[in-house]
PDB file of N, CA and C in Angstrom:
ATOM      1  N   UNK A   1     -96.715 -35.445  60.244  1.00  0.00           N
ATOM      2  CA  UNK A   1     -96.310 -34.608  61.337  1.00  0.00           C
ATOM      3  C   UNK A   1     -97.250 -34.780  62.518  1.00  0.00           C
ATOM      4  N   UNK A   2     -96.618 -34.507  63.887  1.00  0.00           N
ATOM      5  CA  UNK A   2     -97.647 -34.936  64.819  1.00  0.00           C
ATOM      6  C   UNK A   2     -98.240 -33.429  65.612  1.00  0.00           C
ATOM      7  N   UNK A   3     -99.369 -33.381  64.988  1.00  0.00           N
ATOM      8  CA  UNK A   3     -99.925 -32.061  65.426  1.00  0.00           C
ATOM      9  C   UNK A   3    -100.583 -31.983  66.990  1.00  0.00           C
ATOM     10  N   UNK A   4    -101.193 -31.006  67.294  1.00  0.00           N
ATOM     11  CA  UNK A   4    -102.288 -31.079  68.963  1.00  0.00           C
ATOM     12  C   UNK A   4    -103.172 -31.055  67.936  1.00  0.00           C
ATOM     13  N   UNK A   5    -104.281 -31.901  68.724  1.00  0.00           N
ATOM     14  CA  UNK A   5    -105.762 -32.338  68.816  1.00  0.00           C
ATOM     15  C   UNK A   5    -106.462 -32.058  69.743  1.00  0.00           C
ATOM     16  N   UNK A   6    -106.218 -31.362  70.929  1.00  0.00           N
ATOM     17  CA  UNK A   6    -107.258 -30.834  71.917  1.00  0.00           C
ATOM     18  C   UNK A   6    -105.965 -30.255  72.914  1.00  0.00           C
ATOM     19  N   UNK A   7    -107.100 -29.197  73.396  1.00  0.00           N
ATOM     20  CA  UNK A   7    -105.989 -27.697  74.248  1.00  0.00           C
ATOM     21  C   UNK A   7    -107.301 -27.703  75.545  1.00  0.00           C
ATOM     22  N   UNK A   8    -106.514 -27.985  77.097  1.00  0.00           N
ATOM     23  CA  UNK A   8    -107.410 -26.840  77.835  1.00  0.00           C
ATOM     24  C   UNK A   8    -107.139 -26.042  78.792  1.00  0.00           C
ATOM     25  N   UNK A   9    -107.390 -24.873  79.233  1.00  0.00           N
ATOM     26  CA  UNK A   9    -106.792 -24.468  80.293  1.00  0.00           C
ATOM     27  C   UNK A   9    -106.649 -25.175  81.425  1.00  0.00           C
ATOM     28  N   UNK A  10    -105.751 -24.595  82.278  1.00  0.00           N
ATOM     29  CA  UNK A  10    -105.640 -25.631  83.519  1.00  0.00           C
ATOM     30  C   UNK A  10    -104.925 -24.501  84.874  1.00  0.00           C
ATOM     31  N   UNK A  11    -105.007 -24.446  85.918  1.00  0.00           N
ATOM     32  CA  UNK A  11    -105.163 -23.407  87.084  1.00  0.00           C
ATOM     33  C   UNK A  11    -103.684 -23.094  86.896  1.00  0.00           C
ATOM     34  N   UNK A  12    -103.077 -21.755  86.892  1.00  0.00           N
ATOM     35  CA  UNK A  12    -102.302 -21.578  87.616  1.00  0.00           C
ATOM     36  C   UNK A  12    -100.811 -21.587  86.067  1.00  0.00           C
ATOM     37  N   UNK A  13    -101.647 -20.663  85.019  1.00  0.00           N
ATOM     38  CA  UNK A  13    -101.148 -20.836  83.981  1.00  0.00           C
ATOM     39  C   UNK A  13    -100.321 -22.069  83.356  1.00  0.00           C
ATOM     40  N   UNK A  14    -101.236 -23.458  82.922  1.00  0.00           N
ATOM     41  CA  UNK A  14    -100.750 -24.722  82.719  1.00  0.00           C
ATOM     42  C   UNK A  14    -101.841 -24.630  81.963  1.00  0.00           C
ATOM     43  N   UNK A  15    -101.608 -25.420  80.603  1.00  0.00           N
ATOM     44  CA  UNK A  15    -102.361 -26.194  79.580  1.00  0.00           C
ATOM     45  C   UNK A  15    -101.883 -27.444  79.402  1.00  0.00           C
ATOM     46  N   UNK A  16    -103.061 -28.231  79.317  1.00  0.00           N
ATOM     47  CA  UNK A  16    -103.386 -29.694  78.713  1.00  0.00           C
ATOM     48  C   UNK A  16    -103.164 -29.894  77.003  1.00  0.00           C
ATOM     49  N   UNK A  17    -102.585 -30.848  76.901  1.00  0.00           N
ATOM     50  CA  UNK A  17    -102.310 -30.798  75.745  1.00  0.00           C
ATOM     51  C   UNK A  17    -102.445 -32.473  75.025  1.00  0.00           C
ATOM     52  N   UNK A  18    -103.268 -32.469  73.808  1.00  0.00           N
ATOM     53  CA  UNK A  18    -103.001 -33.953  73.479  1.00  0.00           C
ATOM     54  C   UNK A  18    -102.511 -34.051  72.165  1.00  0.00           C
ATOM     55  N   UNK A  19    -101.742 -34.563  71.824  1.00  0.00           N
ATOM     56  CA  UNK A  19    -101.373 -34.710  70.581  1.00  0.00           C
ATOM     57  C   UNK A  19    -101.890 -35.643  69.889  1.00  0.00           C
ATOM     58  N   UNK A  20    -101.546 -35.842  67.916  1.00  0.00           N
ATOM     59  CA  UNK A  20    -102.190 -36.740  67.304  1.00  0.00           C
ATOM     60  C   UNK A  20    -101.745 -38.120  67.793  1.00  0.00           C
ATOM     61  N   UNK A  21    -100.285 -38.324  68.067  1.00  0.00           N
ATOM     62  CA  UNK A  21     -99.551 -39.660  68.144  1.00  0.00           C
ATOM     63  C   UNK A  21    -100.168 -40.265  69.944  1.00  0.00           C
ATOM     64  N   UNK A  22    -100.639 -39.359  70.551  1.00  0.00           N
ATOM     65  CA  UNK A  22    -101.762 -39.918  71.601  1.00  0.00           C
ATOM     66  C   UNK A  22    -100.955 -39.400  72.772  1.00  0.00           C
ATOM     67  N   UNK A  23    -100.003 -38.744  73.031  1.00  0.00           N
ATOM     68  CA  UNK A  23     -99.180 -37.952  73.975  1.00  0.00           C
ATOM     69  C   UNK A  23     -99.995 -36.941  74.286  1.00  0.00           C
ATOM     70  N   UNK A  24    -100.262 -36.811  75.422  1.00  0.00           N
ATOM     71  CA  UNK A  24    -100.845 -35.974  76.788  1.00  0.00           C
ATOM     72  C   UNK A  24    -100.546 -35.546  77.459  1.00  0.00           C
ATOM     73  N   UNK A  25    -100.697 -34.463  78.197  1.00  0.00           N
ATOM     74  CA  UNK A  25    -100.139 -33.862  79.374  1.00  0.00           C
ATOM     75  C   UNK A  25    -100.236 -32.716  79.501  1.00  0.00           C
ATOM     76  N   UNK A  26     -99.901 -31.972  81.067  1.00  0.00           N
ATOM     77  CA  UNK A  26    -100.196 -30.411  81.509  1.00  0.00           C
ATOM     78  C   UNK A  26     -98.531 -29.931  81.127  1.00  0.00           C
ATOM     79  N   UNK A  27     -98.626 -28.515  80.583  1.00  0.00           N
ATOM     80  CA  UNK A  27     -97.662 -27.865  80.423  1.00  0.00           C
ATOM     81  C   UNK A  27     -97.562 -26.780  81.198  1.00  0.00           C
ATOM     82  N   UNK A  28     -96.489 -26.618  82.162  1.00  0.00           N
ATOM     83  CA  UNK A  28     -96.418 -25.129  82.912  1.00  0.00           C
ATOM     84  C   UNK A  28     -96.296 -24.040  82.436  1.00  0.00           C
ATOM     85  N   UNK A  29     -97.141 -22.792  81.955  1.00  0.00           N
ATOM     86  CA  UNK A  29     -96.443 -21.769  81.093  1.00  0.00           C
ATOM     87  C   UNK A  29     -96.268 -20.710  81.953  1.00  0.00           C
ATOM     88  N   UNK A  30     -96.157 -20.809  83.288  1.00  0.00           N
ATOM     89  CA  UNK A  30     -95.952 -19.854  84.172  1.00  0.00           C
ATOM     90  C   UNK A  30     -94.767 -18.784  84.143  1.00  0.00           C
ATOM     91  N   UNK A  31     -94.022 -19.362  83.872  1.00  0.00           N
ATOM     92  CA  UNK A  31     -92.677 -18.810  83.300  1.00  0.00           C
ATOM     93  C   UNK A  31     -92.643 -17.666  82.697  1.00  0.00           C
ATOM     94  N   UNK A  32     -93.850 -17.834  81.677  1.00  0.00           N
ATOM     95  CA  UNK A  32     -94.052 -17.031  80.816  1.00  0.00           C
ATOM     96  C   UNK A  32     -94.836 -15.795  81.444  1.00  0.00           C
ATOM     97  N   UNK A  33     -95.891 -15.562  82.272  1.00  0.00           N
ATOM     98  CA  UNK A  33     -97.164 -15.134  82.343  1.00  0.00           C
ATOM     99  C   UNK A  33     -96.853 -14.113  82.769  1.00  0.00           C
ATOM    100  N   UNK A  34     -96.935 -12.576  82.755  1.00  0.00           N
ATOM    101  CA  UNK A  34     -96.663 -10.920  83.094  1.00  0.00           C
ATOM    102  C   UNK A  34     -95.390 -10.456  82.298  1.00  0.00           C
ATOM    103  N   UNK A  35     -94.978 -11.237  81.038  1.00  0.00           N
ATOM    104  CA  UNK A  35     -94.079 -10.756  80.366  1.00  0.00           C
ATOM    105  C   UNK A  35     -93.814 -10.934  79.022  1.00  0.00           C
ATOM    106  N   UNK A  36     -94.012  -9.529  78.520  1.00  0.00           N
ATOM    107  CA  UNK A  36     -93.896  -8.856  77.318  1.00  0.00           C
ATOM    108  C   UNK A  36     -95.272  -9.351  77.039  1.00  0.00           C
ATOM    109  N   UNK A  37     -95.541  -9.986  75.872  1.00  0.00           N
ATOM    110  CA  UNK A  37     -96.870 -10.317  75.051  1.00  0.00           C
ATOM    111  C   UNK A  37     -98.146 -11.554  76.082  1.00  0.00           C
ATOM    112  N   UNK A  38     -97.239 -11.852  77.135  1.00  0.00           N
ATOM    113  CA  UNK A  38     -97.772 -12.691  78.018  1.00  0.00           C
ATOM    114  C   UNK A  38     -98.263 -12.136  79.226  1.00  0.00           C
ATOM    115  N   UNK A  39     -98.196 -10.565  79.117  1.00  0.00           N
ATOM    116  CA  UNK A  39     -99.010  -9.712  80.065  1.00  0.00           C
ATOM    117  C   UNK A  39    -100.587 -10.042  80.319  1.00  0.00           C
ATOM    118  N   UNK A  40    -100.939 -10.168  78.792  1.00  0.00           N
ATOM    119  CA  UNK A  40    -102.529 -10.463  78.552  1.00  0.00           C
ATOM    120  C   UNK A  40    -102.896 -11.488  79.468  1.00  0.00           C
ATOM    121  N   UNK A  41    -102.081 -12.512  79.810  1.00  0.00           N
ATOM    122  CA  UNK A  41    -102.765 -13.564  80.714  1.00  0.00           C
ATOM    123  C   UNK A  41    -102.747 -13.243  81.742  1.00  0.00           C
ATOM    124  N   UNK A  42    -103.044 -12.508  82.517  1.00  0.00           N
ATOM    125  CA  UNK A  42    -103.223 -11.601  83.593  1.00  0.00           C
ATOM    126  C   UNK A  42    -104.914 -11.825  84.131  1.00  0.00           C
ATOM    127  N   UNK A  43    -104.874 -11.414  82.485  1.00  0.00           N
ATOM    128  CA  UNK A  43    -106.520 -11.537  82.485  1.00  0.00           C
ATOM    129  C   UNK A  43    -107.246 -12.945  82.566  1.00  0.00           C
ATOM    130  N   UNK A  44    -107.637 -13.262  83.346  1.00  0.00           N
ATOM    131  CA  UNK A  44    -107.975 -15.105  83.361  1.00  0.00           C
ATOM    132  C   UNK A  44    -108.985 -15.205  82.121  1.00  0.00           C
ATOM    133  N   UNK A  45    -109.923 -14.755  82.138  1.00  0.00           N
ATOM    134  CA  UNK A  45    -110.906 -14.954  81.215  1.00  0.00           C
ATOM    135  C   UNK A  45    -110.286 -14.971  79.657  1.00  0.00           C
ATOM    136  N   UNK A  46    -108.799 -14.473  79.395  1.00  0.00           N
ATOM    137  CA  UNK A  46    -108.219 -14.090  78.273  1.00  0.00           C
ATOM    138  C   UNK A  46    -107.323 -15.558  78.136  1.00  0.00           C
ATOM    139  N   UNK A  47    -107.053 -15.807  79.413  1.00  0.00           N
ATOM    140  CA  UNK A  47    -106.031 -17.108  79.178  1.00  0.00           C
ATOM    141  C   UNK A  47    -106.588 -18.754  78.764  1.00  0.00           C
ATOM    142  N   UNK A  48    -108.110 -18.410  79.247  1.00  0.00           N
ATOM    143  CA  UNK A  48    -108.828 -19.471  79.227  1.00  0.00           C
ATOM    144  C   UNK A  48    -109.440 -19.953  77.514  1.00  0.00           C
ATOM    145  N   UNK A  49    -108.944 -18.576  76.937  1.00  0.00           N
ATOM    146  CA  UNK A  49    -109.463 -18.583  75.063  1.00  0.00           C
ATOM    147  C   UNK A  49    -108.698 -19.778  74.380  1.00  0.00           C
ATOM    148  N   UNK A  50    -107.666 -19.833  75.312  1.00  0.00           N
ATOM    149  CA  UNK A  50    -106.401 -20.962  74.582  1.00  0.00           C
ATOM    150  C   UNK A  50    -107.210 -21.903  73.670  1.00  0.00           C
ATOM    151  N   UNK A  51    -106.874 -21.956  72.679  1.00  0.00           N
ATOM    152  CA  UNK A  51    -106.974 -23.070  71.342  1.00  0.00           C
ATOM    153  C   UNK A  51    -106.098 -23.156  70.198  1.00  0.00           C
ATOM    154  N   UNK A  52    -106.102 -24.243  69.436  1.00  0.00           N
ATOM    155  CA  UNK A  52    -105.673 -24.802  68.106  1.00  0.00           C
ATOM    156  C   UNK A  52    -105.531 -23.550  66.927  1.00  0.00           C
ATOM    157  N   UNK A  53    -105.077 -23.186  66.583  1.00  0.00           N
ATOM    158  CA  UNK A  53    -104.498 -22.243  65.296  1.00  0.00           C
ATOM    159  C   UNK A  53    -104.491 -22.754  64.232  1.00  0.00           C
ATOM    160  N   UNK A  54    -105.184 -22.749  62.953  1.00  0.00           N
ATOM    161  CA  UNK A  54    -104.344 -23.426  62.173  1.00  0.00           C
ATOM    162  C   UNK A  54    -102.512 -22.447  61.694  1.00  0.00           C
ATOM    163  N   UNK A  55    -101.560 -23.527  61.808  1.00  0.00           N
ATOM    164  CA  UNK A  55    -101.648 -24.708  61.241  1.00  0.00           C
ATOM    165  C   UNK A  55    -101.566 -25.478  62.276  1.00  0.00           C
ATOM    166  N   UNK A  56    -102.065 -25.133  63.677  1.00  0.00           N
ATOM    167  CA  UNK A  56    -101.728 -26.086  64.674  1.00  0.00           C
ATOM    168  C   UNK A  56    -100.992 -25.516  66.006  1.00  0.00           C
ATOM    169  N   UNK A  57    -101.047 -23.837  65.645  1.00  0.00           N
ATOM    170  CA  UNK A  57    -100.072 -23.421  66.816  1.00  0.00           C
ATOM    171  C   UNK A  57    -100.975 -23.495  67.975  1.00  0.00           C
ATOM    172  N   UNK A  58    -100.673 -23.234  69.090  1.00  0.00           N
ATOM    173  CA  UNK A  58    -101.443 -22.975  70.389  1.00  0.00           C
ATOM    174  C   UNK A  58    -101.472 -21.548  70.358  1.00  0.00           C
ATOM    175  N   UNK A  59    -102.644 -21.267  70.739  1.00  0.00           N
ATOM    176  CA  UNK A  59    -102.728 -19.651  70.954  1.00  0.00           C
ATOM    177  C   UNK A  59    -104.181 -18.835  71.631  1.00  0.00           C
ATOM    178  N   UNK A  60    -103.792 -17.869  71.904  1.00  0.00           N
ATOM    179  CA  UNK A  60    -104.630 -17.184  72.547  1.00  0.00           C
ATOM    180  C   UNK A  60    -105.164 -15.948  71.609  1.00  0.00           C
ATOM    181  N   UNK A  61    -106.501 -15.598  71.292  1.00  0.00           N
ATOM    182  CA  UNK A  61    -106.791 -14.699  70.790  1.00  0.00           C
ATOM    183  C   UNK A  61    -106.291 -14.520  68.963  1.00  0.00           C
ATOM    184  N   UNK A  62    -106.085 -13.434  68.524  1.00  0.00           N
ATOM    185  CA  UNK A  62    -104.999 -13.875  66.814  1.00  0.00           C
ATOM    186  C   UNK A  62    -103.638 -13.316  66.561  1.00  0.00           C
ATOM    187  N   UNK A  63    -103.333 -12.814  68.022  1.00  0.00           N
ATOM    188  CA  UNK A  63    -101.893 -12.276  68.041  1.00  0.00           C
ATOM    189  C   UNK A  63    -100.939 -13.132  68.985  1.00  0.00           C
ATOM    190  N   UNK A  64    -101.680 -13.942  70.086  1.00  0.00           N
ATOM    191  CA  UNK A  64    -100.698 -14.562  70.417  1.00  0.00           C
ATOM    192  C   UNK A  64    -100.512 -16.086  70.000  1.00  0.00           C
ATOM    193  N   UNK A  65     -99.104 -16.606  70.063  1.00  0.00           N
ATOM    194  CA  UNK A  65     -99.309 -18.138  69.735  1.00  0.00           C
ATOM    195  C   UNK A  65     -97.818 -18.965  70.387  1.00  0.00           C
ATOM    196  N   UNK A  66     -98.146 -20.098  70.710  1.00  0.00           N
ATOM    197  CA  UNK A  66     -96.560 -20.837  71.016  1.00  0.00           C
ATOM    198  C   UNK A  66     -96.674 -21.729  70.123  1.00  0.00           C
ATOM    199  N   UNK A  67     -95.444 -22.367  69.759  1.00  0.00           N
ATOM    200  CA  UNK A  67     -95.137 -23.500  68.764  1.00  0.00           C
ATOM    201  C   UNK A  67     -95.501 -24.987  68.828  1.00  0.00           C
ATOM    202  N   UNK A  68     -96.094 -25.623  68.440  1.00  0.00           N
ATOM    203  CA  UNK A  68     -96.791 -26.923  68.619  1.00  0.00           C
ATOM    204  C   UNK A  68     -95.627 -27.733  69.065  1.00  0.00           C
ATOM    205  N   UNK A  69     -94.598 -27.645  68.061  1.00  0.00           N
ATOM    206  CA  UNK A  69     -93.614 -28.656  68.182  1.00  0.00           C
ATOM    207  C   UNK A  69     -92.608 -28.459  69.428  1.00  0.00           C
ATOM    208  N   UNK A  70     -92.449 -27.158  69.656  1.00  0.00           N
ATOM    209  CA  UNK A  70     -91.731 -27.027  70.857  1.00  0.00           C
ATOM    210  C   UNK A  70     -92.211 -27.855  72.597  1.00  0.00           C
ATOM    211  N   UNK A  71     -93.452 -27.471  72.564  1.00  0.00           N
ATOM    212  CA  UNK A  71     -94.573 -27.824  73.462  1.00  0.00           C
ATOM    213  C   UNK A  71     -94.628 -29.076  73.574  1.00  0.00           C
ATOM    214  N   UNK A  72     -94.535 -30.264  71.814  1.00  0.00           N
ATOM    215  CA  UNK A  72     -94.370 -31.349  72.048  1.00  0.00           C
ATOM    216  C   UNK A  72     -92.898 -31.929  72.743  1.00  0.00           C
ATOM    217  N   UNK A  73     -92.275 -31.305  72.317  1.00  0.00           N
ATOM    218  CA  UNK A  73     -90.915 -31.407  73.025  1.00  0.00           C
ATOM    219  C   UNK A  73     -90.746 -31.520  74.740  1.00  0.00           C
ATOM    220  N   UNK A  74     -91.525 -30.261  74.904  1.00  0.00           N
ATOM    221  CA  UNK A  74     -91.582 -30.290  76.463  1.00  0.00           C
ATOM    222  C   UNK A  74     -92.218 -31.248  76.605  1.00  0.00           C
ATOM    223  N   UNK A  75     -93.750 -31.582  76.254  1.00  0.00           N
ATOM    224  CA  UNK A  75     -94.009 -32.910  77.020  1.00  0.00           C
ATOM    225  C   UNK A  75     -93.979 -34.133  77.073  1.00  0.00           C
ATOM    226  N   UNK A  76     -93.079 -34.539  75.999  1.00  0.00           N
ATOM    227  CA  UNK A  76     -92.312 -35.722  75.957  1.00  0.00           C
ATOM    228  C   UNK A  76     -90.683 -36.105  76.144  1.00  0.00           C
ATOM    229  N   UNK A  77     -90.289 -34.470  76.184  1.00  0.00           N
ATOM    230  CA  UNK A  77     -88.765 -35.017  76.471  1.00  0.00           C
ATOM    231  C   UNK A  77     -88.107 -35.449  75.379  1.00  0.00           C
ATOM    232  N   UNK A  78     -88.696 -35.118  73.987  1.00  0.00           N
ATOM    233  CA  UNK A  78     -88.050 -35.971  72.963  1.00  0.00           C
ATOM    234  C   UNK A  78     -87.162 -34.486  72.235  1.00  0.00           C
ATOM    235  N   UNK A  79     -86.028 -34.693  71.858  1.00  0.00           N
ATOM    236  CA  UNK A  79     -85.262 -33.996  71.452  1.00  0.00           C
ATOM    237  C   UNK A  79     -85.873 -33.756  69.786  1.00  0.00           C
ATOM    238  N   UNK A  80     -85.112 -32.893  69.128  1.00  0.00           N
ATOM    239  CA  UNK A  80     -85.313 -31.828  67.506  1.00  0.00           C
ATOM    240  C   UNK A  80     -85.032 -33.156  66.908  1.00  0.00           C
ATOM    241  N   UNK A  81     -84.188 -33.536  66.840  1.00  0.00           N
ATOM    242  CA  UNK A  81     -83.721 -35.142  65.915  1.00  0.00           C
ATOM    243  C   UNK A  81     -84.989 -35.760  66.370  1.00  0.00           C
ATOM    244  N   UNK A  82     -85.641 -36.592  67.143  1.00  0.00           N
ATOM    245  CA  UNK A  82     -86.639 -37.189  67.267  1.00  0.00           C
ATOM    246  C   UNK A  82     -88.014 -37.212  66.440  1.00  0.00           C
ATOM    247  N   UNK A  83     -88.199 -35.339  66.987  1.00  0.00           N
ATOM    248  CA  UNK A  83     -89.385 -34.438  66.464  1.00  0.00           C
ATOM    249  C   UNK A  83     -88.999 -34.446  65.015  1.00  0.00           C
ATOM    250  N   UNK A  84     -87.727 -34.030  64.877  1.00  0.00           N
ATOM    251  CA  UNK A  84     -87.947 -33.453  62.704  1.00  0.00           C
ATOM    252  C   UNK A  84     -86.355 -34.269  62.508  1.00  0.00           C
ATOM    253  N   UNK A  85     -86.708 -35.478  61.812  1.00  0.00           N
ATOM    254  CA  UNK A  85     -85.266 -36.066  61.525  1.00  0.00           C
ATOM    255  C   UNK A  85     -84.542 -34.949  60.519  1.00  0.00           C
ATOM    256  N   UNK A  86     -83.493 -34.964  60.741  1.00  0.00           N
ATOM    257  CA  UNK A  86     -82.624 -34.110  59.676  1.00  0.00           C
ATOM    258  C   UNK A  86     -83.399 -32.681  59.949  1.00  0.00           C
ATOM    259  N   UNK A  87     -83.433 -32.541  60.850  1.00  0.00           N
ATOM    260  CA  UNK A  87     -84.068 -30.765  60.976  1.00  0.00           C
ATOM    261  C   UNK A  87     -82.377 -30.109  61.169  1.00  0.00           C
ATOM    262  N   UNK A  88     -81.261 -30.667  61.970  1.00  0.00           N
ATOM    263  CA  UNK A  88     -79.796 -30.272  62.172  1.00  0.00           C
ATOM    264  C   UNK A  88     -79.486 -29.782  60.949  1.00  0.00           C
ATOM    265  N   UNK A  89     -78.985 -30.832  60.397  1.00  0.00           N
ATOM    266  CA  UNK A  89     -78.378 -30.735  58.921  1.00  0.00           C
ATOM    267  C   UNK A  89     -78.826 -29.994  58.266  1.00  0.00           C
ATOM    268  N   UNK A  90     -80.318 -29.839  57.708  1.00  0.00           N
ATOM    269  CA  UNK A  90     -80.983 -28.773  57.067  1.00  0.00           C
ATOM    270  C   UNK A  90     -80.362 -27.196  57.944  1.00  0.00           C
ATOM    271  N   UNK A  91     -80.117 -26.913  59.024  1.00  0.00           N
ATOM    272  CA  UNK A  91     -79.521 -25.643  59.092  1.00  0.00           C
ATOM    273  C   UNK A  91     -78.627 -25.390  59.287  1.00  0.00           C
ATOM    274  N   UNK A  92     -77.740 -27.170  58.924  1.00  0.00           N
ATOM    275  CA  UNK A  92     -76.353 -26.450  59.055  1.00  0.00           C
ATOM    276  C   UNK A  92     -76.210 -26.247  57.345  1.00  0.00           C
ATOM    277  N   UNK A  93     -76.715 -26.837  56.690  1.00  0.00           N
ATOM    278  CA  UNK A  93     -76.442 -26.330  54.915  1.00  0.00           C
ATOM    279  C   UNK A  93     -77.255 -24.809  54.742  1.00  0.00           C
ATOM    280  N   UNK A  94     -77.917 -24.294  55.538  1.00  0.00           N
ATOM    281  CA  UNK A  94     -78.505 -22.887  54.914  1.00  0.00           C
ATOM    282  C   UNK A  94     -77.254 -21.799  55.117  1.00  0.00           C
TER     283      UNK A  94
END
């Protein structure tokens, strides 16, 4: 599985992100920032905690977290089939 290997903040609610397979890049999470559980980043000094979770989530502090794989998604553009072969099928049989 291709996990993150290094997280850093970046101005203007954006994180850096590198993955194991060597994919890099800033992610905008602005979108997110003054809403619901994403209030906390308000606080700069709170947003800047961003790191690695095990098993790999991104997160802030031990309550918040975003999904590794989603994140990889955004910064490669690579679709769920790409990321998890047969991830479809597995929920269309549940």
């Amino acid at each position: 599985m291709i996990r993150p290997t290094e997280v850093e903040p970046r101005n203007g609610y954006r994180i850096w992100l590198r993955y194991s397979d060597g994919s890099a890049g800033e992610i905008d999470l602005s979108h997110l920032a003054g809403r619901g559980v994403f209030e906390a980043w308000k606080n700069r000094a709170f947003f800047e905690t961003v790191h690695i979770a095990p098993p790999g989530a991104i997160a802030w502090g031990e309550d918040l977290e975003l999904c590794p794989d989603a994140l990889y998604m955004q910064l490669t553009g690579k679709s769920v089939e790409e990321v998890m072969p047969g991830a479809r099928s597995l929920l269309a049989d549940a």
